[in-house]
Protein backbone atom coordinates (compact mmCIF):
# COMPACT_ATOMS: atom_id res chain seq x y z
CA UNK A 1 10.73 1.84 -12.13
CA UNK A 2 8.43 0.49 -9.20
CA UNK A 3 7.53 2.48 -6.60
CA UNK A 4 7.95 0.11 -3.61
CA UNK A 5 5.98 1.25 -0.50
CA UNK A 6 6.90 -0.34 2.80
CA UNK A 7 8.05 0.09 6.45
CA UNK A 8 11.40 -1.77 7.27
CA UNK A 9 10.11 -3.33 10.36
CA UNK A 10 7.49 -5.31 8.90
CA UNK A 11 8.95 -8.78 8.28
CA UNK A 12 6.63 -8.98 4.71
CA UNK A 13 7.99 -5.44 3.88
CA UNK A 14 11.33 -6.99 3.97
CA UNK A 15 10.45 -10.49 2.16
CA UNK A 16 8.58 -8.44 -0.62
CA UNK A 17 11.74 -6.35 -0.85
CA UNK A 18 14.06 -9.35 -1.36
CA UNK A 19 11.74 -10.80 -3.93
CA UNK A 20 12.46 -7.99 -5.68
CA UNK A 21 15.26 -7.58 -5.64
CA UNK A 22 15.81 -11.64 -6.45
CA UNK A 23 13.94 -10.78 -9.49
CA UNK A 24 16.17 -7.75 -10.61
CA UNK A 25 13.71 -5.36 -10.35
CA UNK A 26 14.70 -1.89 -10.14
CA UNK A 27 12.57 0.27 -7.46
CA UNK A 28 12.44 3.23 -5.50
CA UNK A 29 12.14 2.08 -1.91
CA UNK A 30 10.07 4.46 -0.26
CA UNK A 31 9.35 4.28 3.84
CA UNK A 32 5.44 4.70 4.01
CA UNK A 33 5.98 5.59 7.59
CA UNK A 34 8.28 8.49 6.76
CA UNK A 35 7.19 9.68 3.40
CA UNK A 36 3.30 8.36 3.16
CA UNK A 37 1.96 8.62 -0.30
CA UNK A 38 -0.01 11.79 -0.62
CA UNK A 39 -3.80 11.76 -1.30
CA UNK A 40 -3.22 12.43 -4.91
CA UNK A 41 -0.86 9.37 -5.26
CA UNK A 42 -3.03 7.01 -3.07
CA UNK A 43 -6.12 8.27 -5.60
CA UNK A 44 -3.45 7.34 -8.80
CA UNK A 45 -2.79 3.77 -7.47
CA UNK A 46 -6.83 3.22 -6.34
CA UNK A 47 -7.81 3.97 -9.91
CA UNK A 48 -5.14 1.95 -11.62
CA UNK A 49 -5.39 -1.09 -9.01
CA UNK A 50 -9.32 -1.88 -9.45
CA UNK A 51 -9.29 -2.11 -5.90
CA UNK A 52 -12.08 -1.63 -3.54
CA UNK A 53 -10.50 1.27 -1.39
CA UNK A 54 -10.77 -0.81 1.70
CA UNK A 55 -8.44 -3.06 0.22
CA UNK A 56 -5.95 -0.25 0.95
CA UNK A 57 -6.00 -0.22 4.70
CA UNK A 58 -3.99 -1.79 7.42
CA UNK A 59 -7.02 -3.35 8.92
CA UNK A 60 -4.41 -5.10 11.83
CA UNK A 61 -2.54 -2.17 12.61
CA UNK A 62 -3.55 -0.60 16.43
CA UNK A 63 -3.71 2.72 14.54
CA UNK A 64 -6.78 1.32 12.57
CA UNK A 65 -8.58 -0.10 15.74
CA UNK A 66 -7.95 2.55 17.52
CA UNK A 67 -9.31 5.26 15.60
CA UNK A 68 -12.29 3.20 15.04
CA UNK A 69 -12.28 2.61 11.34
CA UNK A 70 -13.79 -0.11 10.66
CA UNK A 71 -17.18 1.69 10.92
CA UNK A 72 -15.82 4.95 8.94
CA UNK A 73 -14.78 3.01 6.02
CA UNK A 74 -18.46 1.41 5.36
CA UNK A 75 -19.94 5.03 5.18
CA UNK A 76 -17.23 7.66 4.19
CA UNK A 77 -16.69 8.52 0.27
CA UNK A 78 -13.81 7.38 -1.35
CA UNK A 79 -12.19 11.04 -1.27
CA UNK A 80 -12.43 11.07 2.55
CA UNK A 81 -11.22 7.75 2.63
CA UNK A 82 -8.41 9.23 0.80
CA UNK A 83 -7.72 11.81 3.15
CA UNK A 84 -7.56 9.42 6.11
CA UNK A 85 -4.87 7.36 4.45
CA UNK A 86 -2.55 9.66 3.41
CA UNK A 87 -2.54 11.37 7.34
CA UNK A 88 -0.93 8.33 8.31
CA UNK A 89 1.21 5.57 6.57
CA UNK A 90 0.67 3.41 9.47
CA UNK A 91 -3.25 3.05 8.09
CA UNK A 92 -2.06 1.57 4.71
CA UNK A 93 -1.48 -1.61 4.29
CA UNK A 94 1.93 -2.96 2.95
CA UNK A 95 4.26 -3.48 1.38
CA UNK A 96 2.59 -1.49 -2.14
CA UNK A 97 4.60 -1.84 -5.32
CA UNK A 98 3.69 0.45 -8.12
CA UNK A 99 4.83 0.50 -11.21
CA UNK A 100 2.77 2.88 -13.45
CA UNK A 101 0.58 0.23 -15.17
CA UNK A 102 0.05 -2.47 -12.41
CA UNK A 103 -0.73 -1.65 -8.09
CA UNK A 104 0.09 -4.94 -5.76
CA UNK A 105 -0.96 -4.81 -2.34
CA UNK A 106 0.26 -7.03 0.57
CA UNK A 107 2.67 -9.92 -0.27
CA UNK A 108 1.63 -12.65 -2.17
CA UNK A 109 4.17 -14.35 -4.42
CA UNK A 110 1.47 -15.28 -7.23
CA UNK A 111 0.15 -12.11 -7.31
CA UNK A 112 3.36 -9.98 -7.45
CA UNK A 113 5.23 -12.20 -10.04
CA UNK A 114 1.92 -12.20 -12.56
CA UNK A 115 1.80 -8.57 -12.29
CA UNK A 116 5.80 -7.11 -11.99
CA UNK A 117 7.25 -9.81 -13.80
């Protein structure tokens, strides 16, 4: 089961969701905005994903800018880094599907189909 981590006014939330759900996937739809993925979940995904931990933020949102993160994230560890993402689910970047093995982040077709499918 995929853990599918979005917000359902984001218009690539919502095409991510459909692809999905074109593909017959079966997923736990799960508003980051609402429910945000605790630290210790966030840490489970980073490890599996191979991700720089940058690659986890919402770099566009106002919440981002406005908090001045761009600087934090060159110098913070990765467990602080942590921290500040699971405050707020409008710091992570969506939509995140998770299914155990494989972490996608953002929407991109290519990426999603060679790693749910």
């Amino acid at each position: 089961m995929i853990k599918f981590y979005g917000y359902s006014k984001c218009s690539t939330v919502r095409k991510a969701k459909v692809w999905l759900e074109e593909n017959n996937l079966d997923f736990e739809n799960i508003d980051m905005i609402k429910n945000p993925p605790t630290k210790e979940e966030l840490k489970e995904m980073y490890e599996v994903s191979g991700y720089d931990i940058k690659k986890f933020f919402n770099t566009s949102g106002v919440k981002y800018r406005e908090l001045g993160l761009k600087d934090v994230v060159k110098t913070e560890s990765d467990e602080k880094l942590l921290e500040i993402l699971a405050s707020d689910g409008m710091l992570i970047k969506r939509p995140i599907a998770y299914d155990g093995k494989n972490v996608v982040i953002g929407f991109k077709v290519d990426e999603w189909a060679e790693k749910l499918l």
